[in-house]
Protein backbone atom coordinates (compact mmCIF):
# COMPACT_ATOMS: atom_id res chain seq x y z
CA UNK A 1 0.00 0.00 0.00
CA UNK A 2 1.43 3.82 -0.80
CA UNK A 3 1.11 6.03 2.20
CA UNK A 4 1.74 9.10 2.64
CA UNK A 5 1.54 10.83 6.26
CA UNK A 6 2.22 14.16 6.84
CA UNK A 7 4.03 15.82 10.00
CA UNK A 8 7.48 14.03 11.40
CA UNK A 9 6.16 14.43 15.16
CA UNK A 10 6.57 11.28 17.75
CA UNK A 11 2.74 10.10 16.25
CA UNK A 12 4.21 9.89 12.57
CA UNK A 13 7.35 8.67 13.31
CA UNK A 14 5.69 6.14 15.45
CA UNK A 15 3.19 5.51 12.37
CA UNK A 16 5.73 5.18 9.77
CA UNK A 17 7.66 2.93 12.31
CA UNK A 18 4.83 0.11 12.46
CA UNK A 19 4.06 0.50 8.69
CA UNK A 20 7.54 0.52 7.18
CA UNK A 21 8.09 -2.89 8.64
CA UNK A 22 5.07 -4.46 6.94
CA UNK A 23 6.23 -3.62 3.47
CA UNK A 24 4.31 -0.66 2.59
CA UNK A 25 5.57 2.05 0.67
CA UNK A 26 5.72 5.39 3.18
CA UNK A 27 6.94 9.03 2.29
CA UNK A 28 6.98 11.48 5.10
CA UNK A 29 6.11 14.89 4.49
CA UNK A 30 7.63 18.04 6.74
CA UNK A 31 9.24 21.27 6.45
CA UNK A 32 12.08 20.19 8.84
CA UNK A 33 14.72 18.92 6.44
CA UNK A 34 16.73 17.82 8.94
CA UNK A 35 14.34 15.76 10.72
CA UNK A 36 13.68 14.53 7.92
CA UNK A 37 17.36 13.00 7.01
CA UNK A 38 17.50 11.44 10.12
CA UNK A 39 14.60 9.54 9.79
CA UNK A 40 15.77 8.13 6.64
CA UNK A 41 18.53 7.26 8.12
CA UNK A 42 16.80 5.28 10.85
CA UNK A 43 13.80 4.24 8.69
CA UNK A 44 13.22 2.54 5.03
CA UNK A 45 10.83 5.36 4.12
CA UNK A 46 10.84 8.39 1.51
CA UNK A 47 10.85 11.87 2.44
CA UNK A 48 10.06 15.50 1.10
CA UNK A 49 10.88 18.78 2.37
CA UNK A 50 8.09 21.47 2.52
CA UNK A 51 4.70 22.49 2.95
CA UNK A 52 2.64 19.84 3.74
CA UNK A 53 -0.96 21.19 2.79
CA UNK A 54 0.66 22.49 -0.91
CA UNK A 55 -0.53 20.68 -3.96
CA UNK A 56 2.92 20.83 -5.61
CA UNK A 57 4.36 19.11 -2.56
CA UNK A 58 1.89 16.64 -2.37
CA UNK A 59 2.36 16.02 -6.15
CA UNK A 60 6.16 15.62 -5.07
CA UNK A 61 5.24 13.00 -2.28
CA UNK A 62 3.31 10.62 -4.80
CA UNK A 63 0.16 11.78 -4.10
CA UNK A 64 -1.55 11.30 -7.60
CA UNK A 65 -1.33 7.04 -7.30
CA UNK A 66 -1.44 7.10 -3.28
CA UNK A 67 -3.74 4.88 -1.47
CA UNK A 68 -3.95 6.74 1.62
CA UNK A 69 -3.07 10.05 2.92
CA UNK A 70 -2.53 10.27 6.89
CA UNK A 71 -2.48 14.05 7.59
CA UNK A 72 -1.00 14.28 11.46
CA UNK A 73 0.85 17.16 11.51
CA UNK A 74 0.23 19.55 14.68
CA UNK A 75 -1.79 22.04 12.72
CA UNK A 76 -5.11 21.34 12.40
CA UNK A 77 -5.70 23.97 9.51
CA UNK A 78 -2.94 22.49 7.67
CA UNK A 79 -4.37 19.15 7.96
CA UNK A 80 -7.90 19.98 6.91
CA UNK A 81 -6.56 21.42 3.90
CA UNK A 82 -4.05 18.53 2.84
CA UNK A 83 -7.26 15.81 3.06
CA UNK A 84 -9.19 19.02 0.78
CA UNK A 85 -6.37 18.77 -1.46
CA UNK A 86 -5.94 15.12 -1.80
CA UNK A 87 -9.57 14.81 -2.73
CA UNK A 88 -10.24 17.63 -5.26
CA UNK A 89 -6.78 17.39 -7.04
CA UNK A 90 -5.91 13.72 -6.71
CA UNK A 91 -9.07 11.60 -5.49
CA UNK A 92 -6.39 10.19 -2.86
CA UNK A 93 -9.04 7.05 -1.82
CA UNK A 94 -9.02 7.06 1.82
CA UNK A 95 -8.00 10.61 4.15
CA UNK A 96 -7.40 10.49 7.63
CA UNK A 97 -7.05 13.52 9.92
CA UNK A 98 -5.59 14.34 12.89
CA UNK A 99 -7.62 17.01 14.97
CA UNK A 100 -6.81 18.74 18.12
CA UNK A 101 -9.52 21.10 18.79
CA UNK A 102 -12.38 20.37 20.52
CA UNK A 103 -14.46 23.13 18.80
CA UNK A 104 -13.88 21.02 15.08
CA UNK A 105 -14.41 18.05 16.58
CA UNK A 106 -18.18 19.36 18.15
CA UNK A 107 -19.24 19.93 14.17
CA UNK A 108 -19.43 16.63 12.71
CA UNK A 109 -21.82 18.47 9.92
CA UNK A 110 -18.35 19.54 9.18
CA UNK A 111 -17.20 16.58 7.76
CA UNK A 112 -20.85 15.63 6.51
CA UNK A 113 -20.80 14.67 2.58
CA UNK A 114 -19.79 17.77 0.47
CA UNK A 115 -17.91 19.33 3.53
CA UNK A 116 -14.44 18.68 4.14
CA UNK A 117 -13.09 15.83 2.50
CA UNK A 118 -11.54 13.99 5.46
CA UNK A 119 -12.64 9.81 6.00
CA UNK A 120 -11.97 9.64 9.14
CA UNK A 121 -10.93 12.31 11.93
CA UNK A 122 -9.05 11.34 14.70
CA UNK A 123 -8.76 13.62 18.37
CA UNK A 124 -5.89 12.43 20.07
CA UNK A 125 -6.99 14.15 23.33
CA UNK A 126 -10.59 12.12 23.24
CA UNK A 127 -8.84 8.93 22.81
CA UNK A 128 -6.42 9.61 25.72
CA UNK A 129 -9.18 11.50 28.42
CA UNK A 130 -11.32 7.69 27.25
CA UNK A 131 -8.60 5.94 28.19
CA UNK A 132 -7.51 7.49 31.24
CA UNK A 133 -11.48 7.39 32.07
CA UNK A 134 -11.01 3.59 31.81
CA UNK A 135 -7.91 2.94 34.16
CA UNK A 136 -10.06 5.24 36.88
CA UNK A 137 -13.20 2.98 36.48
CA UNK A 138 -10.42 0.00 37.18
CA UNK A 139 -8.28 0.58 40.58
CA UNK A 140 -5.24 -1.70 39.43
CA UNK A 141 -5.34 -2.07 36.20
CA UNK A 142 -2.08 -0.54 33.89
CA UNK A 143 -4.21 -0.96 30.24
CA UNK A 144 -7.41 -1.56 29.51
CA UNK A 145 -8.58 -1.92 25.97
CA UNK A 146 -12.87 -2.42 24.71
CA UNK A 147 -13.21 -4.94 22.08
CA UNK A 148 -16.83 -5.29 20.36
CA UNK A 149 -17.96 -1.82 21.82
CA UNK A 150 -17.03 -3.07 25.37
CA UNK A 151 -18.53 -6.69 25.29
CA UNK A 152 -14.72 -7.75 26.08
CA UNK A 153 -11.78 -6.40 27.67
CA UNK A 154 -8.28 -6.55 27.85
CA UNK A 155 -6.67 -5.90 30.95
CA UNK A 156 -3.25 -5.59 31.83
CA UNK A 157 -2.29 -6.24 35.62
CA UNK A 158 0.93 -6.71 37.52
CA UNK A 159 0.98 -9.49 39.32
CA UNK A 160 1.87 -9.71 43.13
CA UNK A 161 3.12 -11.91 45.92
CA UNK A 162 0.07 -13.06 47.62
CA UNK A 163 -2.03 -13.55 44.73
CA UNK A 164 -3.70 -16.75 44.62
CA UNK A 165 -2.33 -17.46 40.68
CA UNK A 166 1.14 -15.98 41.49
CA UNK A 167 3.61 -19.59 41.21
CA UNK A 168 1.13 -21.47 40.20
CA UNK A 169 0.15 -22.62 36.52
CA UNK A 170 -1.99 -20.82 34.52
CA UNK A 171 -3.84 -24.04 33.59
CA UNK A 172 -5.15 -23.87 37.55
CA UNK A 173 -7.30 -20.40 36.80
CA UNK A 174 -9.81 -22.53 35.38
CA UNK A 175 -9.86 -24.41 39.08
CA UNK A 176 -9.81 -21.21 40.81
CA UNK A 177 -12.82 -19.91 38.91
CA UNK A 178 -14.82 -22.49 37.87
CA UNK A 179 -17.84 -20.12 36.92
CA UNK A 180 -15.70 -17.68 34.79
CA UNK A 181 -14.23 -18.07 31.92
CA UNK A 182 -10.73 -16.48 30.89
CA UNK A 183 -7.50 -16.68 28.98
CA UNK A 184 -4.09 -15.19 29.39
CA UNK A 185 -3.31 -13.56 26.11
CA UNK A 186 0.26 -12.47 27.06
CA UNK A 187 3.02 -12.32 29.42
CA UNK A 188 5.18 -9.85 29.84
CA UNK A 189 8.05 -10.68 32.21
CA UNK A 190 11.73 -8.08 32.39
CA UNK A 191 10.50 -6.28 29.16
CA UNK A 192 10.68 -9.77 27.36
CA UNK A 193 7.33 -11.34 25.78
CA UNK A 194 6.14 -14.63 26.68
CA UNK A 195 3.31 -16.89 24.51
CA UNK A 196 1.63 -18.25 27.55
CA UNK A 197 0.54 -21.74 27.65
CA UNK A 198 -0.81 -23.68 30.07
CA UNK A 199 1.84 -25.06 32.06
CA UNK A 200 3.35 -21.27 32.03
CA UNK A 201 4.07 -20.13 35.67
CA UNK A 202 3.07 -17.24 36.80
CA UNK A 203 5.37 -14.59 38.80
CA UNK A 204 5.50 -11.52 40.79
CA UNK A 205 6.03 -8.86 39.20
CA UNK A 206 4.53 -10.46 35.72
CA UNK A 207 2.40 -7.86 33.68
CA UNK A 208 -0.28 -10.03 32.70
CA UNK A 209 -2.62 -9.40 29.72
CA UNK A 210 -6.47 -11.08 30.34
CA UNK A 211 -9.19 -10.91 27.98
CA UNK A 212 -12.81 -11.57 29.23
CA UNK A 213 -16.15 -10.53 29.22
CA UNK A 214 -16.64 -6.87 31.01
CA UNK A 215 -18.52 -8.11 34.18
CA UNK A 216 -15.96 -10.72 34.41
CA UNK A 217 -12.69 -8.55 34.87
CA UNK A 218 -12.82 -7.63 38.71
CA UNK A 219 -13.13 -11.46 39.59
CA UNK A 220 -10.11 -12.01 37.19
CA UNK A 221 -7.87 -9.36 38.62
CA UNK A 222 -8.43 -10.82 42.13
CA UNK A 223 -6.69 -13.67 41.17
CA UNK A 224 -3.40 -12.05 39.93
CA UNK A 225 -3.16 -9.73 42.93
CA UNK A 226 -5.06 -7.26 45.33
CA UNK A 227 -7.87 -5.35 43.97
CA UNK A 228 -7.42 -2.00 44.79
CA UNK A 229 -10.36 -0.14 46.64
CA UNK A 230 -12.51 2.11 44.30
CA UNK A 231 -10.91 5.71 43.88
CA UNK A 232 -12.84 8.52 45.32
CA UNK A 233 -10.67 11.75 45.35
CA UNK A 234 -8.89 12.95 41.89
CA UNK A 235 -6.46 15.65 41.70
CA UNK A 236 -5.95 16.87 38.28
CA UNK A 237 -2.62 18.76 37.19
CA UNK A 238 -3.27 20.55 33.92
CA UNK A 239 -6.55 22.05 32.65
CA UNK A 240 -5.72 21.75 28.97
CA UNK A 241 -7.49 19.86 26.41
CA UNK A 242 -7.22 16.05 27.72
CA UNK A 243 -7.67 17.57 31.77
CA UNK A 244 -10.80 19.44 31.06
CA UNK A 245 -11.89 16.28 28.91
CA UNK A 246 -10.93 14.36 31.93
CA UNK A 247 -12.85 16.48 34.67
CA UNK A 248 -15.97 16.82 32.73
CA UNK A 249 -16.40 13.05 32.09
CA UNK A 250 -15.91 11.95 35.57
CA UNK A 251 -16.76 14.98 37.77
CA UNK A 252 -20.04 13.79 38.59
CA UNK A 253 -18.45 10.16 40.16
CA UNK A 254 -15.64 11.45 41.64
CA UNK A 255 -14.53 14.39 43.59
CA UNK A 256 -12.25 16.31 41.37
CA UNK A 257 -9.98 18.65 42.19
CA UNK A 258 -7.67 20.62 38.47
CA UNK A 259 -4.70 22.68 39.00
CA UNK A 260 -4.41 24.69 36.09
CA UNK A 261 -1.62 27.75 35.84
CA UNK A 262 -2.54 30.13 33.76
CA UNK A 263 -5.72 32.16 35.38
CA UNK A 264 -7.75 32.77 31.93
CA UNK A 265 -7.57 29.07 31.33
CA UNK A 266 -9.14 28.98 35.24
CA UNK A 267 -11.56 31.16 34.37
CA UNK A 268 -12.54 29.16 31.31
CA UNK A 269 -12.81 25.66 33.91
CA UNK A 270 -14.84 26.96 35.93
CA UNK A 271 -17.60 28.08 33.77
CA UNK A 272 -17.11 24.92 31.71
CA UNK A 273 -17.50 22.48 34.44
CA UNK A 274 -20.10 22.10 36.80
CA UNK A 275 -19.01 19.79 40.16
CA UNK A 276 -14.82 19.92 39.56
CA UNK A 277 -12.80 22.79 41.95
CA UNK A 278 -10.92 25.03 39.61
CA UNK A 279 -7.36 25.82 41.44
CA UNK A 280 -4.52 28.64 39.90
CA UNK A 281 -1.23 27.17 40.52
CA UNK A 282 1.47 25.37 39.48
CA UNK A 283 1.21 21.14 40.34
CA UNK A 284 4.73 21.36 41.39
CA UNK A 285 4.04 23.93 44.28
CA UNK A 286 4.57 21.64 47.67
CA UNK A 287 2.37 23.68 49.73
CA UNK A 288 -0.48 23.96 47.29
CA UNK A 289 -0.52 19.90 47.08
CA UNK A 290 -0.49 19.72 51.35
CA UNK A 291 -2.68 22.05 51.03
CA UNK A 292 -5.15 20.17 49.14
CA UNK A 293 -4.49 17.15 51.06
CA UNK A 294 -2.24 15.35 48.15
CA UNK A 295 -2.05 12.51 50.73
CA UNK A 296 -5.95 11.48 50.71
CA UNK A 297 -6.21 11.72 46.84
CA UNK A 298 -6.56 8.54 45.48
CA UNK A 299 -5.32 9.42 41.76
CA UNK A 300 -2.93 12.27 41.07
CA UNK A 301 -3.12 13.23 37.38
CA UNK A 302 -0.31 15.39 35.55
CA UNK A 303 -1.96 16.13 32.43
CA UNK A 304 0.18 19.24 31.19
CA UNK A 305 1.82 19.41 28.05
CA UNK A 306 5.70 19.53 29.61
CA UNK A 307 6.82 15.85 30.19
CA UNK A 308 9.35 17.57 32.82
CA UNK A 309 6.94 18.91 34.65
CA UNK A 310 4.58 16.01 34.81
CA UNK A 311 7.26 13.59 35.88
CA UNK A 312 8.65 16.22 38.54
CA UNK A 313 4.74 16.87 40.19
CA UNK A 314 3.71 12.90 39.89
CA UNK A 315 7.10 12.19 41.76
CA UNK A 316 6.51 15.17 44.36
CA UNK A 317 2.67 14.48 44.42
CA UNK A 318 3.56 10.22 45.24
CA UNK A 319 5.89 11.21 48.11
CA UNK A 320 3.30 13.59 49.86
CA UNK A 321 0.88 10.50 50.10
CA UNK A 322 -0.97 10.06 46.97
CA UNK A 323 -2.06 6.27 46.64
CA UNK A 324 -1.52 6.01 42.89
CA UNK A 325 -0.28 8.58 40.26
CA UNK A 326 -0.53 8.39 36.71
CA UNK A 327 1.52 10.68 34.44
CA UNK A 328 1.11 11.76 30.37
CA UNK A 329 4.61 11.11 28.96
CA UNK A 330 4.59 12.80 25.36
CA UNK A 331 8.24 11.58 24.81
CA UNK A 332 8.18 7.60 23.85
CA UNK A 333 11.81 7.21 25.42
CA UNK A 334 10.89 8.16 28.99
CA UNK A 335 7.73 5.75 29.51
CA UNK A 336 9.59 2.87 29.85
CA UNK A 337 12.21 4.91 32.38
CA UNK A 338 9.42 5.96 34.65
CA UNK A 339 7.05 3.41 34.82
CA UNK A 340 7.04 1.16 37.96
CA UNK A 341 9.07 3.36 40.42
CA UNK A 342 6.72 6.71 42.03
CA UNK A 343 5.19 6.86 38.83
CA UNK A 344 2.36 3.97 38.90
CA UNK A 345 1.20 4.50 35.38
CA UNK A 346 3.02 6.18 32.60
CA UNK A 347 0.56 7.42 29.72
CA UNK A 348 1.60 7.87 25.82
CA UNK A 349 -0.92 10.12 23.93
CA UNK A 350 1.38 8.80 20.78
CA UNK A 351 0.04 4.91 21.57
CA UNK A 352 -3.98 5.88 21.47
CA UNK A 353 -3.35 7.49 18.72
CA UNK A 354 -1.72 5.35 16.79
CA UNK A 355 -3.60 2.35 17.55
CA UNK A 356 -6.68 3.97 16.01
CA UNK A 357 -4.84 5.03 12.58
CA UNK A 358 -3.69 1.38 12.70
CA UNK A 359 -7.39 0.56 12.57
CA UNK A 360 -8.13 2.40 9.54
CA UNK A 361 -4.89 1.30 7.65
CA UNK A 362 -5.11 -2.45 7.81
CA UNK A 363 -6.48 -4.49 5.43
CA UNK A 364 -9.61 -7.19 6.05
CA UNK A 365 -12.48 -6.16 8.30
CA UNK A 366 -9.99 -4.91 10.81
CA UNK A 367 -12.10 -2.92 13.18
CA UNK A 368 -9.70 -2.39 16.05
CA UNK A 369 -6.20 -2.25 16.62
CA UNK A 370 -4.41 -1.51 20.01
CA UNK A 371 -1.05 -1.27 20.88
CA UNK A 372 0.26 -3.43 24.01
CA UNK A 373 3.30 -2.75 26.19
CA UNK A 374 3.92 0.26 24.36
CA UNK A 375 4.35 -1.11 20.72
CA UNK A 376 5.93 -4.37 21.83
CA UNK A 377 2.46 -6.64 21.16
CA UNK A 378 -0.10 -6.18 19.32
CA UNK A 379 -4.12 -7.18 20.03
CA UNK A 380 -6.30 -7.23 16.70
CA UNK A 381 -10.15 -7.33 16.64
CA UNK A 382 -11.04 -9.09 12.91
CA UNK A 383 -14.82 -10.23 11.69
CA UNK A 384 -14.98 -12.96 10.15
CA UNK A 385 -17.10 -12.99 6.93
CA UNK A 386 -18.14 -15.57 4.03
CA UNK A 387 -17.96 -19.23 4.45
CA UNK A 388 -16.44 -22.19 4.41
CA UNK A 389 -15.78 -22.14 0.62
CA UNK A 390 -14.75 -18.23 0.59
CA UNK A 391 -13.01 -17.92 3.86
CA UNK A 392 -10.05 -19.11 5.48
CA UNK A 393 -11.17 -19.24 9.49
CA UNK A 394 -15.48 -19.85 8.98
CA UNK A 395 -16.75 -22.79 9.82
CA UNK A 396 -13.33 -23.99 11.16
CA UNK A 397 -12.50 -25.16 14.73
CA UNK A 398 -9.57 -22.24 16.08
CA UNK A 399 -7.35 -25.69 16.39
CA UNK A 400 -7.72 -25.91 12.42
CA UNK A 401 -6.71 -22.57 11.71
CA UNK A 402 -3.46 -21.94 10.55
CA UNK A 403 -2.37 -18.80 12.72
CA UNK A 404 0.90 -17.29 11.61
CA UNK A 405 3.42 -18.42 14.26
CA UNK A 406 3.52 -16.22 17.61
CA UNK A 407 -0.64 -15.27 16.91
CA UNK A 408 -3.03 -16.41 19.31
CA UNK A 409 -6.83 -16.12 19.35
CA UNK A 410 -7.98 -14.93 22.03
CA UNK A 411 -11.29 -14.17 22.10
CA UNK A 412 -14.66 -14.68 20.14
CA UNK A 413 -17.92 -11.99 20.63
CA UNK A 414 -20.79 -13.31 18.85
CA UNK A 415 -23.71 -11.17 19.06
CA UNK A 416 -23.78 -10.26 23.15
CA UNK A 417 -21.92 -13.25 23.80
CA UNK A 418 -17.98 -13.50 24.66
CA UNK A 419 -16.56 -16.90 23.94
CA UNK A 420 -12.95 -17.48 25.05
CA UNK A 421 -11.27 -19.19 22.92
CA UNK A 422 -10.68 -22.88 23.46
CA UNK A 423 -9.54 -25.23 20.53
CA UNK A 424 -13.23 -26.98 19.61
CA UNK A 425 -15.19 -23.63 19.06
CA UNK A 426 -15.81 -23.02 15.06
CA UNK A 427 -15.75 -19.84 13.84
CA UNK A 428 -19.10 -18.22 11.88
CA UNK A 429 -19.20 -15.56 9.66
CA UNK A 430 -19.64 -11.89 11.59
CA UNK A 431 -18.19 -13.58 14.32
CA UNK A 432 -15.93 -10.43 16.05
CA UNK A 433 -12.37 -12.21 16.38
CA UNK A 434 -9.89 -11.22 18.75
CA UNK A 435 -6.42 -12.17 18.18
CA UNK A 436 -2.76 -11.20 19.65
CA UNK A 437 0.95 -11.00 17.98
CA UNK A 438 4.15 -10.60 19.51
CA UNK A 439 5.27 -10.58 15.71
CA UNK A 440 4.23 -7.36 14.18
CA UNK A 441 5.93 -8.54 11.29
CA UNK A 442 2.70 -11.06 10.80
CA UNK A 443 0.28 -8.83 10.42
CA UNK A 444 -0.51 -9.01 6.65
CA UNK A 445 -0.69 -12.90 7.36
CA UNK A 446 -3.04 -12.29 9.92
CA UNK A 447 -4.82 -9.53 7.49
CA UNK A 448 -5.25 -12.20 4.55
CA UNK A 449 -6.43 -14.91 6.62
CA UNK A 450 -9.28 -12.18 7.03
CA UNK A 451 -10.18 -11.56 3.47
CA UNK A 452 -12.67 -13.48 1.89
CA UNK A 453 -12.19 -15.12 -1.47
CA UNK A 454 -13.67 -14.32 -4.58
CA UNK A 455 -16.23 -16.82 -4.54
CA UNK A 456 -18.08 -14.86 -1.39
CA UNK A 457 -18.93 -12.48 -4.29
């Protein structure tokens, strides 16, 4: 496929990254020349220098054969105008955009037929505040992912000593819960991933990736450690675009405190939200936290857009008392460094994002796509269509179906149901399939096994 994405920020890079080593052909557009020549240093893509939204640069970038133009620079004008572009002067097939602001996101007339000519639109600060939403709702949990608009989840959990799975096989779970069903989709043990199987141990300090039905999770997690008692108290370090998100959705469950530095911005909280207390000052400011009693809030969010400053308040905010903090980390090297010491749970606004352009860019009825461990796994969501003359996986058992190696199924929603997946189930057509890789590199293999043959048609 011929891609073109526009912008050379972390989410592009990123992008480019994960599409580059499936054999697609990627040029990155920028005006940053030298970014630029680094990147094709680093990465087998093409590049060109200049205006991203300009027809003649576009022309330059392939844009007249592309399949797909993925317009995430940080400008949401100049993005708007690139997907114009591509469809009036080069009927570029499929147009995704990256938006920022809320108020362009509130018009979806905007993007209504004969408006602008973007496919899909993408807000990277409603995909983070949702998933942030979704850790609160979970005391414990480091990710949490919806498959078939929530019917199933995948949690990730670390587990601890005391737990009644942790040294014991994972084949006993089934003892242990005889009423639920689950399955371990992945291990992830010292950064290294581990295919789990049934004899596979499981150890403190594991993170463990489950998969089962919604109102099946909180029984799960008690196996793999403590659950955590419900969160009450949020304090809230940045009033920007994902922190205002984040206040308004939960304000009304939870008492919500936002710290917020400049004083217009303040001014704009507090008439925007109704239940949430509005404070001016900086998150880093000792006596403002022990003032605000940092050490009975439950969750300390730094939401600001200074990875510095996040990092500093979470750390400063965790030794005054607060029982779990939770920081946004817009820099992919320093998640991994901060994770798992003061900082509970580090959060990349580049990962959300990217998993939902992966969505839209793979091939088959692939209707989800999410990132785990940061980019080191990843968990698909496929339906299955035809049958068993046109398809490769209807009407066939999931032991019959030739899974590239290191892909697992995991999961089956059919209709309101959640199967887990256990060898003699057969798959039907619109069955909602969830699968997981540890190979990346599969991921066409798992992408044809979704196509349907000729003969569906």
């Amino acid at each position: 496929m011929k891609i073109i994405i526009l912008g050379a920020n972390h989410v592009a890079v990123s992008l480019a990254e994960n599409l580059a080593s499936e054999a697609n052909d990627i040029t990155i557009v920028d005006t940053d020349a030298d970014r630029l020549r680094e990147l094709k240093d680093r990465i087998d893509v093409g590049t060109v220098v200049g205006q991203p939204s300009y027809p003649d640069i576009l022309r330059m970038a392939g844009a007249e054969d592309a399949d797909m133009l993925i317009a995430v620079t940080e400008n949401d004008e100049v993005n708007l105008v690139a997907c114009q572009i591509a469809h009036a002067l080069f009927k570029t097939p499929k147009k995704i955009c990256r938006l920022r602001s809320a108020s362009y996101m509130a018009n979806e007339s905007l993007f209504s037929p004969g408006g602008i000519a973007a496919d899909v639109v993408i807000s990277p600060e409603q995909l983070v505040s949702l998933y942030i939403e979704r850790l609160i709702d979970l005391p414990g949990s480091l990710q949490v992912l919806d498959f078939a608009d929530g019917k199933a989840q995948l949690v990730a959990v670390k587990a601890y000593y005391g737990g009644p799975l942790v040294g014991q096989e994972i084949r006993f779970l089934r003892a242990h819960m005889p009423s639920v069903d689950t399955r371990v989709a992945a291990i992830f043990r010292r950064d290294r991933a581990i295919m789990p199987e049934g004899s596979t141990v499981i150890e403190a300090d594991d993170e463990v990736f489950f998969i089962a039905a919604q109102g099946n999770i909180t029984a799960v997690m008690g196996e793999l450690r403590r659950l955590d008692k419900p969160y009450k108290r949020l304090i809230i370090a940045g009033g920007g675009n994902i922190g205002s998100r984040l206040a308004e959705a939960v304000e009304h469950r939870y008492q919500v405190k936002i710290i917020e530095s400049s004083a217009e911005r303040c001014m704009h909280l507090s008439e925007r939200l109704n239940k949430a207390i509005v404070l001016n000052g900086v998150a880093s400011d000792k006596k403002l936290l022990l003032a605000e009693s940092i050490e009975d809030a439950d969750v300390f969010l730094a939401l600001t857009n200074d990875d510095e400053a996040n990092i500093m308040s979470s750390m400063l905010a965790k030794r005054l008392g607060a029982r779990k903090v939770m920081t946004l980390i817009n820099n992919p090297a320093y998640v991994d460094l901060v994770q798992g010491g003061e900082i509970d749970i580090a959060i990349s606004p580049q990962l959300a994002s990217i998993g939902s352009l992966l969505t839209h860019v793979r091939r088959g009825d692939i209707v989800n796509v999410h990132s785990l461990r940061r980019g080191a796994a990843e968990a698909l969501e496929a339906i299955a269509h035809g049958d068993v003359n046109s398809s490769k996986v209807v009407g066939k058992a999931i032991e019959d179906i030739d899974l590239p190696h290191g892909t697992t199924i995991g999961a089956i929603v059919r209709n309101d149901e959640v199967l887990i997946a256990h060898d003699d189930i057969v798959v039907q057509s619109g069955d909602h399939v969830i699968l997981f890789l540890v190979d990346k590199k599969r991921i066409p293999e798992v992408e044809r096994l979704f196509q349907v043959g000729l003969t569906f048609f």
